[in-house]
Every structure is written in structure tokens, then in C-alpha cells.
C-alpha atoms as a PDB file:
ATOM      1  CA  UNK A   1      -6.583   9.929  14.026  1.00  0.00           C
ATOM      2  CA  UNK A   2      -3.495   7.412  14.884  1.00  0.00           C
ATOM      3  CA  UNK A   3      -1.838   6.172  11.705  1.00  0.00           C
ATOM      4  CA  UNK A   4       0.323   2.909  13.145  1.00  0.00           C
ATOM      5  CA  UNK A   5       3.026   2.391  10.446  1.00  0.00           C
ATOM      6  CA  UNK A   6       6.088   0.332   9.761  1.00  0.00           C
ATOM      7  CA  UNK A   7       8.788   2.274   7.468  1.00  0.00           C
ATOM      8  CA  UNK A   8       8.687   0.877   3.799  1.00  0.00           C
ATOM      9  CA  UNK A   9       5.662  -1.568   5.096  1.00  0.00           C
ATOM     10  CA  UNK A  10       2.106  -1.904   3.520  1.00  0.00           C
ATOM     11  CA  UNK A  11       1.431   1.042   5.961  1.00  0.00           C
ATOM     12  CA  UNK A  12       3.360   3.502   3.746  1.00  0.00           C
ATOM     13  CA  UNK A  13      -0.251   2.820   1.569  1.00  0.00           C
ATOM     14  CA  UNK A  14      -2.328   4.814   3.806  1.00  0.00           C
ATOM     15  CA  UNK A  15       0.210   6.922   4.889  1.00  0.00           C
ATOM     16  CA  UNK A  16       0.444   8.391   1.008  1.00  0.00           C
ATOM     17  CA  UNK A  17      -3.517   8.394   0.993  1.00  0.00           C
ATOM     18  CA  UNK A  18      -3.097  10.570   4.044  1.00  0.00           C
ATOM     19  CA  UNK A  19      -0.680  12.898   2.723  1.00  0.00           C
ATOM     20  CA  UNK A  20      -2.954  13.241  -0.336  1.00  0.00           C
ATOM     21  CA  UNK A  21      -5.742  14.027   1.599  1.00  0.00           C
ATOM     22  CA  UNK A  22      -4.393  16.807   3.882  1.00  0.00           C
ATOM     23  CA  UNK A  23      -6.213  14.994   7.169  1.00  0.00           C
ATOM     24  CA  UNK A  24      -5.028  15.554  10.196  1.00  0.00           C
ATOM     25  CA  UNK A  25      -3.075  12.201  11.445  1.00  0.00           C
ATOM     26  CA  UNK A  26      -0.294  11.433  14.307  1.00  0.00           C
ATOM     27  CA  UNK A  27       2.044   8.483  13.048  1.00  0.00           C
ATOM     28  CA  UNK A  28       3.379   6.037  15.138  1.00  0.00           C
ATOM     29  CA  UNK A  29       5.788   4.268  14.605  1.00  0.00           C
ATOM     30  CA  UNK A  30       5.048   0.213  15.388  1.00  0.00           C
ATOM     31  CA  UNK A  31       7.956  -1.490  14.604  1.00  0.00           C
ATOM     32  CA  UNK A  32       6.962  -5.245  12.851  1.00  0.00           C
ATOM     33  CA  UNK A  33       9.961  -6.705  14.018  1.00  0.00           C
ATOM     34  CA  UNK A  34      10.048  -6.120  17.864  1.00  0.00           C
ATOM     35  CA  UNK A  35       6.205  -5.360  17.860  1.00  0.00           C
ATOM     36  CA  UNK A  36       7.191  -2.605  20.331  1.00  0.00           C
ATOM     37  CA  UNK A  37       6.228   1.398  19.916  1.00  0.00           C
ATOM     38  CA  UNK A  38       9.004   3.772  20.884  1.00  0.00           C
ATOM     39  CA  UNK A  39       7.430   3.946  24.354  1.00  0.00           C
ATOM     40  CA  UNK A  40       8.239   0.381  24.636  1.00  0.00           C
ATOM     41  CA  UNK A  41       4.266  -0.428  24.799  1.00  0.00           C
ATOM     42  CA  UNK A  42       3.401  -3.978  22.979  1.00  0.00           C
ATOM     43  CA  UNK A  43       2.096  -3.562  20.019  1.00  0.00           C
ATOM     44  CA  UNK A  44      -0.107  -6.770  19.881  1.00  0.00           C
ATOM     45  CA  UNK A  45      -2.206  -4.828  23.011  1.00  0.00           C
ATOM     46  CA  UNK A  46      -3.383  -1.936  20.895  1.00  0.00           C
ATOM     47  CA  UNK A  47      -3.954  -4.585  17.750  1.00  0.00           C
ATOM     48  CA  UNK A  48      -4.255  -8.263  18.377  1.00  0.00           C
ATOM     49  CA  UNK A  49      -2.751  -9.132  14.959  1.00  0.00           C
ATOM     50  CA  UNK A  50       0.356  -7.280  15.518  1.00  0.00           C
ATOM     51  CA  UNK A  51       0.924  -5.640  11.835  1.00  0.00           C
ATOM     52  CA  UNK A  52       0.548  -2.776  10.327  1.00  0.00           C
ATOM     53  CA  UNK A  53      -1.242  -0.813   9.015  1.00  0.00           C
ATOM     54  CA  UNK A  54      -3.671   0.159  11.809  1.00  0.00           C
ATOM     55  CA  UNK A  55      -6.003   3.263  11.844  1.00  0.00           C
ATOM     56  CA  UNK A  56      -7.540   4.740  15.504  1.00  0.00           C
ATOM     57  CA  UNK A  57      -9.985   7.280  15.371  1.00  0.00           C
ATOM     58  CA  UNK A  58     -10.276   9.970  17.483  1.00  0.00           C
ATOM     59  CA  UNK A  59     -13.406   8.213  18.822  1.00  0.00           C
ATOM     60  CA  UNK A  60     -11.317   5.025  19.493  1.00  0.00           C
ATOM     61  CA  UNK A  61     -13.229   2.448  16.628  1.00  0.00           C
ATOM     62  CA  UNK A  62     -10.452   0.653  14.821  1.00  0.00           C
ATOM     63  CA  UNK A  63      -9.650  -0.406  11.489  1.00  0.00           C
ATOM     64  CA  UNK A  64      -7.035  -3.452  10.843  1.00  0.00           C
ATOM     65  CA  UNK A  65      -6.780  -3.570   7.000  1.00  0.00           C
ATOM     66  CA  UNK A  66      -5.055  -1.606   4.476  1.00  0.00           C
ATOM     67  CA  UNK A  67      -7.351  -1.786   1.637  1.00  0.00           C
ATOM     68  CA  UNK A  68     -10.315  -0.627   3.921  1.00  0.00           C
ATOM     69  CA  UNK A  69      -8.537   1.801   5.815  1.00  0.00           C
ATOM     70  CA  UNK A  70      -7.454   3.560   2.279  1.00  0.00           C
ATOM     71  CA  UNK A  71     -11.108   3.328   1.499  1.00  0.00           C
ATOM     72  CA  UNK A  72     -12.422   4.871   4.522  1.00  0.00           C
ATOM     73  CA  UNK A  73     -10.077   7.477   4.328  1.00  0.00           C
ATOM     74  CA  UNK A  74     -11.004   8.014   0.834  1.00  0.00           C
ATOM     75  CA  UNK A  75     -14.839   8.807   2.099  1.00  0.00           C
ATOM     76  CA  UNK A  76     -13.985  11.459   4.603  1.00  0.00           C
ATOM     77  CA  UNK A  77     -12.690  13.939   1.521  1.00  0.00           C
ATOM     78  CA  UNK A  78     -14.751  12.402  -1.775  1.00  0.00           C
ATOM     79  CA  UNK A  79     -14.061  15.632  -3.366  1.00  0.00           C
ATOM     80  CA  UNK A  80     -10.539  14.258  -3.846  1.00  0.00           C
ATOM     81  CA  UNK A  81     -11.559  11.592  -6.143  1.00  0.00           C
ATOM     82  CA  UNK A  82      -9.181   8.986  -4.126  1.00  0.00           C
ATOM     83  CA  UNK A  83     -11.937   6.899  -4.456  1.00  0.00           C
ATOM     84  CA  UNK A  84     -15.219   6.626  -6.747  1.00  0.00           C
ATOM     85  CA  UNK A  85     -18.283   6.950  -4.858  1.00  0.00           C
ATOM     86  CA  UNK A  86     -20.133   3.842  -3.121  1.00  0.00           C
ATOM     87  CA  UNK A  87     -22.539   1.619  -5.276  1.00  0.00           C
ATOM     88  CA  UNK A  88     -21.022   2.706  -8.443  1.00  0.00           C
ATOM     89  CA  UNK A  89     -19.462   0.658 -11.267  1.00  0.00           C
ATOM     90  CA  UNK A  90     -15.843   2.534 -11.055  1.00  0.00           C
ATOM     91  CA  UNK A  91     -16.013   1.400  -6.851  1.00  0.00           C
ATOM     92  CA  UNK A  92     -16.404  -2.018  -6.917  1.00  0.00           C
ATOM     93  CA  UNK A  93     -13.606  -1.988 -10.046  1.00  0.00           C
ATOM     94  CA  UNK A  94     -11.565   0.316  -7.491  1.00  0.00           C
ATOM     95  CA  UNK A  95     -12.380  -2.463  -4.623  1.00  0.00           C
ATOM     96  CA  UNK A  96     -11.426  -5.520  -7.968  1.00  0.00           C
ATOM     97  CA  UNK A  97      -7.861  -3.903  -8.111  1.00  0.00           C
ATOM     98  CA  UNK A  98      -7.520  -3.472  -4.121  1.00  0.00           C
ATOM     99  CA  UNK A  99      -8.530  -7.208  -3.439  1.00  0.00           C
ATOM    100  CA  UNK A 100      -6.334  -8.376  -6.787  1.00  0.00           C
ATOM    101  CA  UNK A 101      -3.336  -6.232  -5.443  1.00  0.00           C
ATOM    102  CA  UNK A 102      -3.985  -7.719  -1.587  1.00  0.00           C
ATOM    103  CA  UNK A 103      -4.265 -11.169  -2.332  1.00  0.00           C
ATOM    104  CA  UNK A 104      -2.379 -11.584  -6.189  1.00  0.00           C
ATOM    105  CA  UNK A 105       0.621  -9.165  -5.124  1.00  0.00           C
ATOM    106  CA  UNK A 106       1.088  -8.191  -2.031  1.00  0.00           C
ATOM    107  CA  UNK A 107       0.671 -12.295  -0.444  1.00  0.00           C
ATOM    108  CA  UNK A 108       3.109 -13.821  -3.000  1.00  0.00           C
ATOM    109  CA  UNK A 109       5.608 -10.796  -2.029  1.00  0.00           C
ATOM    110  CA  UNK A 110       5.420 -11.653   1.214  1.00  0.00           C
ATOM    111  CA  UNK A 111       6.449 -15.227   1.207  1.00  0.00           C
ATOM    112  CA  UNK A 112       9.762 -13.560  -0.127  1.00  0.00           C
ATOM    113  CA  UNK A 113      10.175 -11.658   3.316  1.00  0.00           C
ATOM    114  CA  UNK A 114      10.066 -15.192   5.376  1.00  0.00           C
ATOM    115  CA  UNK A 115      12.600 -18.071   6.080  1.00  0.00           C
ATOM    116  CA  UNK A 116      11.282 -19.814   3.051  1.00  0.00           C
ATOM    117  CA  UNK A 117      13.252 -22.250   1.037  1.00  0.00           C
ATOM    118  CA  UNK A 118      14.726 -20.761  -2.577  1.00  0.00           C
ATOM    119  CA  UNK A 119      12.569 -23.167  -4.399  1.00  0.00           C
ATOM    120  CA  UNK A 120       9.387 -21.191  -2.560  1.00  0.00           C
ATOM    121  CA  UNK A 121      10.780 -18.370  -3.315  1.00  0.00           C
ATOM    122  CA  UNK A 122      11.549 -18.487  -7.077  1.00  0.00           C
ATOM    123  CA  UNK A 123       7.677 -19.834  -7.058  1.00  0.00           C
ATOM    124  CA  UNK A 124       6.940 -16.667  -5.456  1.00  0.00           C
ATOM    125  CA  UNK A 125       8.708 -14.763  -7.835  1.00  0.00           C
ATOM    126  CA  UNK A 126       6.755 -16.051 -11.082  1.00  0.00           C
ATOM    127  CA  UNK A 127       3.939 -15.813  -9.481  1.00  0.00           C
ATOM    128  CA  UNK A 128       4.524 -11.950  -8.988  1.00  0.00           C
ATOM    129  CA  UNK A 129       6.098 -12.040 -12.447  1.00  0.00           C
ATOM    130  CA  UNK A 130       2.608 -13.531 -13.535  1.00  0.00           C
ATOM    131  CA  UNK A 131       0.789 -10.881 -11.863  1.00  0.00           C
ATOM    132  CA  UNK A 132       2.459  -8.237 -12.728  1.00  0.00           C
ATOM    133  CA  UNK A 133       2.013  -8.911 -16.540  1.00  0.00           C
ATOM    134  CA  UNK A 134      -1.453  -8.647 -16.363  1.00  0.00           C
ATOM    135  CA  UNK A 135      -0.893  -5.385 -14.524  1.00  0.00           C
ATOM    136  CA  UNK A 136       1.554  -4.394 -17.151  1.00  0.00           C
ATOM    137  CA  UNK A 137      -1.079  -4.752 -20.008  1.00  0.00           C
ATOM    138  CA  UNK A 138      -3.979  -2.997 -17.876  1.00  0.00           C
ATOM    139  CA  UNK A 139      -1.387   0.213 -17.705  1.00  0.00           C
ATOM    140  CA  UNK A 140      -0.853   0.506 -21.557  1.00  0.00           C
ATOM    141  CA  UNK A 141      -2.436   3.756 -22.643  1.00  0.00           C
ATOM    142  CA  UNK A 142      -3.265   4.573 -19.272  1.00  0.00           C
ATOM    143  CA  UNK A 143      -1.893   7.242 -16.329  1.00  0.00           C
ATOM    144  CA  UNK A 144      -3.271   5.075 -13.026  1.00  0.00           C
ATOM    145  CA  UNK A 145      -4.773   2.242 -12.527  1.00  0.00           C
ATOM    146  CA  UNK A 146      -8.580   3.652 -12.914  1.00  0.00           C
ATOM    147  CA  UNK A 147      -7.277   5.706 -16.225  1.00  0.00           C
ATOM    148  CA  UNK A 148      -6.335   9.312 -15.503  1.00  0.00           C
ATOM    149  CA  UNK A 149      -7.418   9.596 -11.958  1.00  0.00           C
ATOM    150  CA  UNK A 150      -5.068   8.509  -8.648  1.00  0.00           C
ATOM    151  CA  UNK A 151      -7.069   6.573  -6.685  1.00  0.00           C
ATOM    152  CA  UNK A 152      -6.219   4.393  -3.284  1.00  0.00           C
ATOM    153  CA  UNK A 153      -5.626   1.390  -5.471  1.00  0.00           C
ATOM    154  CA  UNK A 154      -2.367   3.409  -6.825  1.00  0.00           C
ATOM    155  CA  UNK A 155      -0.724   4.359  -3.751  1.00  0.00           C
ATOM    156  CA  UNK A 156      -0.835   0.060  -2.457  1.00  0.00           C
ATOM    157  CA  UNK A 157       0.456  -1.326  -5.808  1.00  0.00           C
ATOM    158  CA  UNK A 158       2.939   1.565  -5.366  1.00  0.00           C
ATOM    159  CA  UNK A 159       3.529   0.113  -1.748  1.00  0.00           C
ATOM    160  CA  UNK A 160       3.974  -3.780  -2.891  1.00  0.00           C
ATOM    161  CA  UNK A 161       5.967  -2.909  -6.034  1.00  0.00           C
ATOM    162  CA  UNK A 162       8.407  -0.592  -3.821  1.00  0.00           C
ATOM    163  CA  UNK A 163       8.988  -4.539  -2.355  1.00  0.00           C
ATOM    164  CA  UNK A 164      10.659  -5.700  -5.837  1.00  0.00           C
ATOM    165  CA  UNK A 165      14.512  -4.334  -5.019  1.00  0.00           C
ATOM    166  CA  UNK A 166      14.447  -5.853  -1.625  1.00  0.00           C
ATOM    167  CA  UNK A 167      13.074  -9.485  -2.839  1.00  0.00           C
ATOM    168  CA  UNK A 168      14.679 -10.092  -6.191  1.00  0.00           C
ATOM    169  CA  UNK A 169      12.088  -9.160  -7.994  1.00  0.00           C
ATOM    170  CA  UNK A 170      12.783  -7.969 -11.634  1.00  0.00           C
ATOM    171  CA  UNK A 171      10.839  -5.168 -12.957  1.00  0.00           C
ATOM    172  CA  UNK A 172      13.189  -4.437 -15.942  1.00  0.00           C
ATOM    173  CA  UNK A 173      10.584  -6.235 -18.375  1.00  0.00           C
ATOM    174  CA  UNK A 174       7.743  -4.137 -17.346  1.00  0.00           C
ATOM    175  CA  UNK A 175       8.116  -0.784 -19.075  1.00  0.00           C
ATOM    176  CA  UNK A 176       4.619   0.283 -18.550  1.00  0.00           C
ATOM    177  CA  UNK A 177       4.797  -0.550 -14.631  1.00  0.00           C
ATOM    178  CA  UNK A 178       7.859   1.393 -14.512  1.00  0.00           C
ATOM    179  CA  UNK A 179       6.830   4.649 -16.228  1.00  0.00           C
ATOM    180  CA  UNK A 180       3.819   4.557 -13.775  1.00  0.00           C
ATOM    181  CA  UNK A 181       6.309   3.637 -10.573  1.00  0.00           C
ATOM    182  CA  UNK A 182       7.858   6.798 -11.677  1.00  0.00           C
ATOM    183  CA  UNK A 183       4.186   8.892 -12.371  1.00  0.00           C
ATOM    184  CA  UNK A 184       3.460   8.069  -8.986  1.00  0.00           C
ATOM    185  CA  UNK A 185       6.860   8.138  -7.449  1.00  0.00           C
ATOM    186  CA  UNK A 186       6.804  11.713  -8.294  1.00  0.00           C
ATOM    187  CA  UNK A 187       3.467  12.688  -6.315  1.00  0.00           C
ATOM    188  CA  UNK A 188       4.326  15.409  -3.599  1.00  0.00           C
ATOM    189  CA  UNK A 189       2.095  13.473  -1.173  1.00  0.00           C
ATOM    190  CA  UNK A 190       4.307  10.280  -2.138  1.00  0.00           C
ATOM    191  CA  UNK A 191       7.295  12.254  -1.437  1.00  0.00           C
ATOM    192  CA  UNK A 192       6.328  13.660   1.823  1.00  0.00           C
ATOM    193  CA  UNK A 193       4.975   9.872   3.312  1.00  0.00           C
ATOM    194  CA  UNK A 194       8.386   8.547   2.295  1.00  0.00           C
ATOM    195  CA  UNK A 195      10.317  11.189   4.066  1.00  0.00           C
ATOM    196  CA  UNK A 196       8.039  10.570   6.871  1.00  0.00           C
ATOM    197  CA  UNK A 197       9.018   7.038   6.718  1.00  0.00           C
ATOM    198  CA  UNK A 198      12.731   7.700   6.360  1.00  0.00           C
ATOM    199  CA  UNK A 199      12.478   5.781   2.962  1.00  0.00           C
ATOM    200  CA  UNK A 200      14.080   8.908   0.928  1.00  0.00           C
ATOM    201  CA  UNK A 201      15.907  12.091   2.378  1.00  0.00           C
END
């Protein structure tokens, strides 16, 4: 398998569900600004769409999309509880947070990444603001997003929320957030993607 990845990008969600699961992977490196691999090959001829993440299996399929690649992945090792199992109450609340976190969180962060006016922006901002106080009150009493169990979900709002620094986006009124930032921060498998990354030493 061929993880494509962009340091500190929505990639980094995978790359963690890797590292948790212990499957064998080769990262490359596809850099979203040049759209250019180290080799110099264009990106946008090994994936149309020209972001990351992208998954390659051995076999040569293809998956485009972080919240199913961090699904599939999930389903080679089920023993690892990354993901409930398919047709199940807990899965389609597992696929609720993933498609909440995709299109709630992740979207309105990435308006703050473009040549967007500061009145889009600060939108943007209270939008996430928004968001992330419903997330705030779905953490109290809770270790992950699914209770006491990491699951996929964890390691993309992980991801997005890694975004806040960079943007502008204050996270100083979201105590619960932060004490699970930190929970999950603290995974080895988080720890090893980011060094991977060259996101921490």
C-alpha cells in the first residue's frame, strides 16, 4: 500500500490510522503546493484531483477520500476496534461524526487556508467556533468521540483541529476539546505519524 500525504494535511488522518494499525504502508510525500512528488512526477497524473490523502493498493484500485480511506483501513484489522463493524448502530454513528467532521469542520477550516477576504474569514471562524461547541458538549464525560474507544473519527478531528494555531482559530474556550487534543496527542501511533510528517521532532 502507497499512503500519498502532505505534512500537517488531512493526510496525517490516515497516516495515524496506519500507525495504529501496524499495516505495512510506503509514504509519499505529494506536496499540495507544487503538486509534484520528490521524483518530480505530477501529482494530478497518479490522482486527477490533485490532494491528498490518496491510498494505492498493492493491486493498484484507488481510494481518493479521507473518511473512506480511514474506514477501509479500519476493515483490514477489525480486531483493532478503529472502527465498529458494518451495518451496526455504533458504524453509521462512526460514519455521522466522519461526514459532520468532513463537511462541518474540516470545509469551514479550509476557507481559512485560501486568499479569502477577512470578512470570509471571521465567518469561517464562527462557524468552526459553532461547530466546535457542539463537539465540546458531545466530549463531556467522555474519552473519544465514540466514548472510551479510539476510533477513525478521532484521529481526523485530531487532523482538522491541529489546523486551529495556523488559522486563528481559538480553542482556549473549549476545555473538553483540549483535554481530548491532549488524550489523543499522546497516542504512540499519533506520535510516530507526526514524526513521519516532520510535524514534531
Amino acid at each position: 500500500m502507497k499512503l500519498y500525504y502532505s505534512p500537517g494535511a488531512c493526510s496525517l488522518s490516515p497516516h495515524i490510522v496506519l500507525q495504529e494499525l501496524g499495516l505495512p504502508y510506503e509514504p509519499v510525500l505529494a506536496s499540495t503546493k507544487t503538486h509534484k512528488l520528490k521524483d518530480g512526477t505530477d501529482f494530478y497524473s497518479i490522482n486527477p484531483l490533485g490532494y491528498v490523502p490518496l491510498l494505492e493498493l498493492d493491486d493498484g484500485k484507488r481510494l481518493h477520500e479521507g473518511p473512506a480511506i480511514v474506514q477501509y483501513l479500519a476493515d483490514q484489522k477489525p480486531e483493532k476496534k478503529l472502527a465498529p463493524a458494518n451495518g451496526t448502530w455504533e458504524r453509521y454513528k462512526l460514519q455521522e461524526w466522519l461526514t459532520f467532521i468532513g463537511t462541518e469542520v474540516h470545509k469551514n477550516f479550509g476557507t481559512l487556508f485560501g486568499p479569502n477576504t477577512d470578512e470570509v474569514k471571521n465567518a469561517a471562524r464562527e462557524r468552526i467556533a459553532g461547530r466546535l461547541g457542539y463537539v465540546e458538549n458531545e466530549l463531556a464525560g467522555k474519552q473519544f468521540l465514540m466514548g472510551d474507544q479510539f476510533t477513525v473519527a478521532d484521529a481526523y478531528l485530531f487532523t482538522v483541529t491541529n489546523w486551529a494555531s495556523l488559522t486563528g482559530v481559538d480553542l482556549s474556550g473549549f476545555p473538553n476539546l483540549n483535554q481530548y487534543r491532549e488524550r489523543v496527542g499522546a497516542r504512540p501511533a499519533v506520535q510516530e505519524a507526526m514524526k513521519a510528517e516532520g510535524l514534531i521532532k
